[in-house]
Protein backbone atom coordinates (compact mmCIF):
# COMPACT_ATOMS: atom_id res chain seq x y z
CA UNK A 1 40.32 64.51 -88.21
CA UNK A 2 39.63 60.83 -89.70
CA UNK A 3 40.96 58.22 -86.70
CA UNK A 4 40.97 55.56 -89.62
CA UNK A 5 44.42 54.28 -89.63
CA UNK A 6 46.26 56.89 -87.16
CA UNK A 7 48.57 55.62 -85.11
CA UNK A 8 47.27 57.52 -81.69
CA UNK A 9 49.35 57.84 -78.13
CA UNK A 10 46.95 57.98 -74.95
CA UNK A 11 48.56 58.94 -71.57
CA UNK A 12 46.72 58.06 -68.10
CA UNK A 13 45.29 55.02 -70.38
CA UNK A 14 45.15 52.68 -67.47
CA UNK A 15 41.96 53.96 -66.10
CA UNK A 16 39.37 56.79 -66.08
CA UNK A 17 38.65 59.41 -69.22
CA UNK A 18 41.77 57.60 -70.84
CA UNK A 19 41.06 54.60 -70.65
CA UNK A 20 37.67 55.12 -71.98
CA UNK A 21 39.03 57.26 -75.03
CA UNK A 22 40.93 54.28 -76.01
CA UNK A 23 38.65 51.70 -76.08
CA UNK A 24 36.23 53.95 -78.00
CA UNK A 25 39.28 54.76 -80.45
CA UNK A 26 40.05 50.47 -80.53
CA UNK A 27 36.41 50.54 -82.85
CA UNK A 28 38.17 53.18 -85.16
CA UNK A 29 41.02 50.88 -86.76
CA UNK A 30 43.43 52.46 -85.25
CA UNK A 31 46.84 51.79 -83.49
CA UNK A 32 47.04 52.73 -79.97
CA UNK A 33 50.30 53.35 -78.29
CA UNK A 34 49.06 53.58 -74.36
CA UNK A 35 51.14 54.76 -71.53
CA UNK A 36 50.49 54.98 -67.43
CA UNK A 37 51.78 54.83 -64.64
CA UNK A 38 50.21 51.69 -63.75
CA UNK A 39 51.23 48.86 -66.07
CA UNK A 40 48.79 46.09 -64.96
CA UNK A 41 46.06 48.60 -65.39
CA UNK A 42 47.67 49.25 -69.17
CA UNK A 43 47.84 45.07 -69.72
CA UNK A 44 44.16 44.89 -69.60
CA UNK A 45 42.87 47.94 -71.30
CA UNK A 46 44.85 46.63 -74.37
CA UNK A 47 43.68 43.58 -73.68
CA UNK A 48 40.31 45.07 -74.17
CA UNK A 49 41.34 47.37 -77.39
CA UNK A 50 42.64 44.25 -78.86
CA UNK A 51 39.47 42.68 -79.09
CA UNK A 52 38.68 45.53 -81.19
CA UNK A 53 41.40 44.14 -84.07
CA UNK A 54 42.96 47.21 -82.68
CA UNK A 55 46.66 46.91 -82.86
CA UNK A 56 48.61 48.15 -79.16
CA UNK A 57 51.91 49.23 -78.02
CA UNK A 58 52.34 49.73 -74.13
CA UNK A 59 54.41 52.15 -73.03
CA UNK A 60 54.91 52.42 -69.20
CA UNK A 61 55.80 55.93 -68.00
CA UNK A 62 55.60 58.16 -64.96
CA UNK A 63 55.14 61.67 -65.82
CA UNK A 64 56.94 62.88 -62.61
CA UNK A 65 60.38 61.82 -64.27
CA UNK A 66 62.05 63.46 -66.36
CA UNK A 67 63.89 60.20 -67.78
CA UNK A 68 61.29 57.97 -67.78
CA UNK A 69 59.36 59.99 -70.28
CA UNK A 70 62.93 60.46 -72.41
CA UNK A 71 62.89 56.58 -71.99
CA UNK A 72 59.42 56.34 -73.11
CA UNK A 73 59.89 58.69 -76.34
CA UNK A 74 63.15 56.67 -77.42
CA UNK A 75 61.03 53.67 -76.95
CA UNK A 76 58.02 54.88 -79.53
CA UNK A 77 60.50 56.83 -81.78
CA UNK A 78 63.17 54.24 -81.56
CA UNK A 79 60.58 52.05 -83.23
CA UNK A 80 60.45 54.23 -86.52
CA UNK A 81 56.56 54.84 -85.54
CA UNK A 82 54.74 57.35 -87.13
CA UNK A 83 52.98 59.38 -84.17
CA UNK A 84 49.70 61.26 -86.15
CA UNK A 85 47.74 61.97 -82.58
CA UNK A 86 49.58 62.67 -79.09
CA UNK A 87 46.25 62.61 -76.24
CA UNK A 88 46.96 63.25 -72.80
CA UNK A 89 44.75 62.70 -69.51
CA UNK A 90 47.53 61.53 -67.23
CA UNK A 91 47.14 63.82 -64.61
CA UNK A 92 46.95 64.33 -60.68
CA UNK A 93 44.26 66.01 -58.09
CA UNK A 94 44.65 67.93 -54.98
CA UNK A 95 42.46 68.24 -51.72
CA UNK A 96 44.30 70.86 -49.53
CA UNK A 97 44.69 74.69 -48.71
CA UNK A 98 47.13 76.71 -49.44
CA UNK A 99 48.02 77.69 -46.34
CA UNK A 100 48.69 74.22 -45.12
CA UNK A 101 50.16 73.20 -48.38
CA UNK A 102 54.26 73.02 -48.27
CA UNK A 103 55.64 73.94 -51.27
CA UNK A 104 57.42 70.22 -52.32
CA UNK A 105 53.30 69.34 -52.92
CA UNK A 106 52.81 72.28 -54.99
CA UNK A 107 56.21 71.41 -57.09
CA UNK A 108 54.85 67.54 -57.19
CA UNK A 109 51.55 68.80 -58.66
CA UNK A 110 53.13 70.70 -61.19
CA UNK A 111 56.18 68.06 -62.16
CA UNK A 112 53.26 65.55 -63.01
CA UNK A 113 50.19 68.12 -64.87
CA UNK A 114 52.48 70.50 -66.07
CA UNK A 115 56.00 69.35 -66.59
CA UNK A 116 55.35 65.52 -67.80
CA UNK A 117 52.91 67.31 -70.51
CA UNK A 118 55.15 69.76 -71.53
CA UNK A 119 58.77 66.82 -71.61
CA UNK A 120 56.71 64.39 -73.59
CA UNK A 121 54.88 66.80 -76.24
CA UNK A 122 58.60 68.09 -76.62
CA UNK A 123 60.15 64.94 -77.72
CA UNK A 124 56.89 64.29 -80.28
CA UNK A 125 56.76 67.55 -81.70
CA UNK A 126 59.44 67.51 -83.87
CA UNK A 127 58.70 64.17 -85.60
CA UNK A 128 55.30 65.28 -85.89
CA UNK A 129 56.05 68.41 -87.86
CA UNK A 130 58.91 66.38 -89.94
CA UNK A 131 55.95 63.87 -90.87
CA UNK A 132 53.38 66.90 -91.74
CA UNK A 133 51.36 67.32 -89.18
CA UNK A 134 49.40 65.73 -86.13
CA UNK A 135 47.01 66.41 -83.45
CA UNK A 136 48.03 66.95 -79.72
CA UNK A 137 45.74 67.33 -76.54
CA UNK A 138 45.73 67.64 -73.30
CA UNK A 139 43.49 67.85 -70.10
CA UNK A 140 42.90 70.92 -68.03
CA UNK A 141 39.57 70.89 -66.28
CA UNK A 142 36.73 73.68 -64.97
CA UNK A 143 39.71 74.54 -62.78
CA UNK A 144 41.56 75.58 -65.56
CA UNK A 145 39.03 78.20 -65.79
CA UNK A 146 38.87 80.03 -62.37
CA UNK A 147 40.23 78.81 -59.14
CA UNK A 148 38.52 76.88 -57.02
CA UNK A 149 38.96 75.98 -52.84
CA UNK A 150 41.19 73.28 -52.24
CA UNK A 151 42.74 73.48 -55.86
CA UNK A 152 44.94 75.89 -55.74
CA UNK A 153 48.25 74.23 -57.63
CA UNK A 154 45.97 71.34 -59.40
CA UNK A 155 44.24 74.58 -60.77
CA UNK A 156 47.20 76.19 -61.55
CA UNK A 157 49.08 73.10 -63.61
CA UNK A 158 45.96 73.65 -65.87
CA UNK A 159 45.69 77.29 -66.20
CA UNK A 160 49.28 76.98 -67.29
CA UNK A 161 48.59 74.20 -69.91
CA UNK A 162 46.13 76.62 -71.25
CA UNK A 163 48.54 79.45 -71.68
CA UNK A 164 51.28 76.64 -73.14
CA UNK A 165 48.84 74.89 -75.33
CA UNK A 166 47.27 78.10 -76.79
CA UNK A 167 51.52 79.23 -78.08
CA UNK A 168 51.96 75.99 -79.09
CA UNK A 169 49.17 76.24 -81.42
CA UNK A 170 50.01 79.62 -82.87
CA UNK A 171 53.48 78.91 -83.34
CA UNK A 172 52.75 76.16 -85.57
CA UNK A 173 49.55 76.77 -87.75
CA UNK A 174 51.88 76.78 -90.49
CA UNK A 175 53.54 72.77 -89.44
CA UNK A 176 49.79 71.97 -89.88
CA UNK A 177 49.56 70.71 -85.66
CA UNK A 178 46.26 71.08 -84.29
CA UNK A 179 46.00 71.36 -80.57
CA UNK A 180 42.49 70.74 -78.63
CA UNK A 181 42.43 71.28 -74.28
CA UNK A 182 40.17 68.92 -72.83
CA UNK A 183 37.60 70.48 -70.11
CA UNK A 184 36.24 68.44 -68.03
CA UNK A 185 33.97 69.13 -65.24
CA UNK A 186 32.46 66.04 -62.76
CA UNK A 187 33.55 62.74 -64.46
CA UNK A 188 33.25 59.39 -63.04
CA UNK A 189 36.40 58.66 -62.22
CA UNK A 190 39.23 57.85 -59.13
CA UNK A 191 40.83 61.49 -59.73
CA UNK A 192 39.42 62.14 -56.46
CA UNK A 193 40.31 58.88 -54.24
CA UNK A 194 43.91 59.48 -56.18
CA UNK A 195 44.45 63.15 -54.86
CA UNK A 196 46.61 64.32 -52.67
CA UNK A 197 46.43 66.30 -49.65
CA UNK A 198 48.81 68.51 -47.57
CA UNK A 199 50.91 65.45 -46.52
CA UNK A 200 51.40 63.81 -49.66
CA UNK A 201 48.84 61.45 -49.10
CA UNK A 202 45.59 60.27 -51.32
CA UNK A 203 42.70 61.56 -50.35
CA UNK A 204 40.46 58.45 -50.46
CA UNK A 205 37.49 59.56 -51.11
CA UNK A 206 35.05 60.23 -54.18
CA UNK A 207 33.26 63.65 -54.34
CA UNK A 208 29.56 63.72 -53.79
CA UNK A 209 29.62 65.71 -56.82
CA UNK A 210 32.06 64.00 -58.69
CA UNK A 211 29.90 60.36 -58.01
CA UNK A 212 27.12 62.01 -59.65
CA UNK A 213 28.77 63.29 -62.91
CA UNK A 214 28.92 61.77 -66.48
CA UNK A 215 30.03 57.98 -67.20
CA UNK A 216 33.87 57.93 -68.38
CA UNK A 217 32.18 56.37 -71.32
CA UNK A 218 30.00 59.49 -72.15
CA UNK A 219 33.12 61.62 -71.90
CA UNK A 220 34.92 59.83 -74.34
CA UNK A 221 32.18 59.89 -77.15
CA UNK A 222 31.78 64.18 -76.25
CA UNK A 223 36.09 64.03 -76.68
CA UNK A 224 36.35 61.80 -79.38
CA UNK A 225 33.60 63.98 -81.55
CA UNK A 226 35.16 67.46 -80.39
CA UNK A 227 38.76 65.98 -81.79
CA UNK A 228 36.86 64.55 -85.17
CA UNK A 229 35.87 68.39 -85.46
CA UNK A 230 38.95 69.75 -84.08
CA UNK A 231 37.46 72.36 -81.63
CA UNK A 232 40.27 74.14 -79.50
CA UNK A 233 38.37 73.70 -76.69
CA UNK A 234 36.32 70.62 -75.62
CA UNK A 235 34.22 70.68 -72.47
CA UNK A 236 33.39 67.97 -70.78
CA UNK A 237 29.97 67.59 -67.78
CA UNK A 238 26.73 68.40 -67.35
CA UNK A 239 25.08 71.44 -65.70
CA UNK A 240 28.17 72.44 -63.87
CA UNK A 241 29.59 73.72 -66.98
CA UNK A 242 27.35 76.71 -67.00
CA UNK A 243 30.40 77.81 -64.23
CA UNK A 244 32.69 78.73 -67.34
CA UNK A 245 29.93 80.66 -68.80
CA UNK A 246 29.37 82.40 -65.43
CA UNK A 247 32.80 83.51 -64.67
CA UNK A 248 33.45 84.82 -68.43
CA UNK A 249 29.54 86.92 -67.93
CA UNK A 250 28.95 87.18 -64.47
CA UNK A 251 32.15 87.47 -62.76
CA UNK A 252 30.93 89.05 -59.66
CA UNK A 253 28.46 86.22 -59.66
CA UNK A 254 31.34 83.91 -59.88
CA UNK A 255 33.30 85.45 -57.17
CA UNK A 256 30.07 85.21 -54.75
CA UNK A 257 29.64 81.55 -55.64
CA UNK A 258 33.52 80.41 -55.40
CA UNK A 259 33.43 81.31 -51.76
CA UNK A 260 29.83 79.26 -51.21
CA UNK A 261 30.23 76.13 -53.32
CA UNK A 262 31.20 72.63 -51.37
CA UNK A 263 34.77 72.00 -52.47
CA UNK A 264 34.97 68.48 -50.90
């Protein structure tokens, strides 16, 4: 993958991993399309990209409705733009149990990780394989690996994007789309102050473990290589990662841990 003149989407560009991403992909002379929930955030990351000479389109959208992201798509398409990369790191946390969890949380959760993925890679995929090709990706996390406490549905949106993702890319090997799945373990980021917990309600606080991971910025330069390469798998952290490793080799290791580790 050469970024040189692709004309890249970025969802959850407003702050975190994706914003990040796109301002390292503004030095690439690119074209960024970038889409969030949170349009002031959007103004002044392209702001930012811009200084680049990098050329931006924003794109409000809010992955929990359906029509918003059908609005978004005849926005991009309706502009007879040529869509070579679709990136996605929109995404929401969760901070609750189960058992205290009603199921309209669960169902939110999954509308916004799983749902808003799937609605607007299905209205880009076409184009993409009329056009020859094109690169999509999306974020799971450790999560997406083995469950975790306090996780349960925001682990199982990206367990499920795994299983998608992974079809996706065999069905169309011959349409010439490669598909990566972002892994990220403890980023610097508000995905924990914007989780939710068994009310509905953000959790407001940063993770001691999540305060101590890699810069956004450091994520974006491990990303943005693993995409150049186009591995199928990118992870993303520092020594927690070994946690993947552990639950593929040591899975009654793993099981010991899971019940040990600080969740919050």
């Amino acid at each position: 993958m050469n970024f040189t003149g692709k004309t890249i989407w970025i969802t959850g560009a407003s702050s975190g991993i994706g914003k990040a991403v796109a301002l390292h992909l503004s030095k690439e002379n690119t074209k960024l399309i970038l889409s969030d929930i949170d349009e002031k955030g959007l103004t002044e990351v392209a702001t930012l990209c811009e200084t680049n000479n990098c050329t931006t389109l924003i794109v409000p959208i809010d992955l929990s409705d359906e029509k918003s992201v059908e609005l978004a798509a005849k926005k991009v398409l309706g502009k007879n733009i040529k869509v070579d990369c679709l990136y996605q790191f929109a995404g929401i946390s969760q901070r609750s149990l189960v058992n205290e969890t009603p199921l309209a949380i669960d169902r939110k959760i999954f509308e916004i990780n799983f749902f808003g993925a799937l609605a607007l890679t299905k209205a880009i995929l076409p184009e993409m394989i009329k056009n020859g090709g094109g690169q999509l990706a999306v974020t799971s996390s450790l999560v997406g690996k083995f469950g975790f406490p306090y996780r349960s549905s925001y682990s199982a949106t990206k367990h499920a994007l795994h299983g998608y993702f992974e079809s996706l890319r065999a069905e169309n090997k011959a349409n010439n789309i490669k598909v990566s799945i972002f892994i990220p373990g403890r980023v610097q980021t508000n995905i924990s102050l914007n989780a939710i917990d068994k009310d509905g309600k953000t959790h407001g606080k940063m993770d001691e473990g999540q305060s101590s991971g890699i810069t956004a910025e450091k994520a974006a330069k491990i990303i943005c290589r693993g995409l150049q390469c186009e591995r199928k798998e990118i992870l993303v952290g520092g020594t927690e990662l070994i946690m993947v490793h552990i639950r593929r080799f040591l899975p009654r290791l793993y099981y010991y841990m899971s019940t040990r580790i600080k969740p919050m």
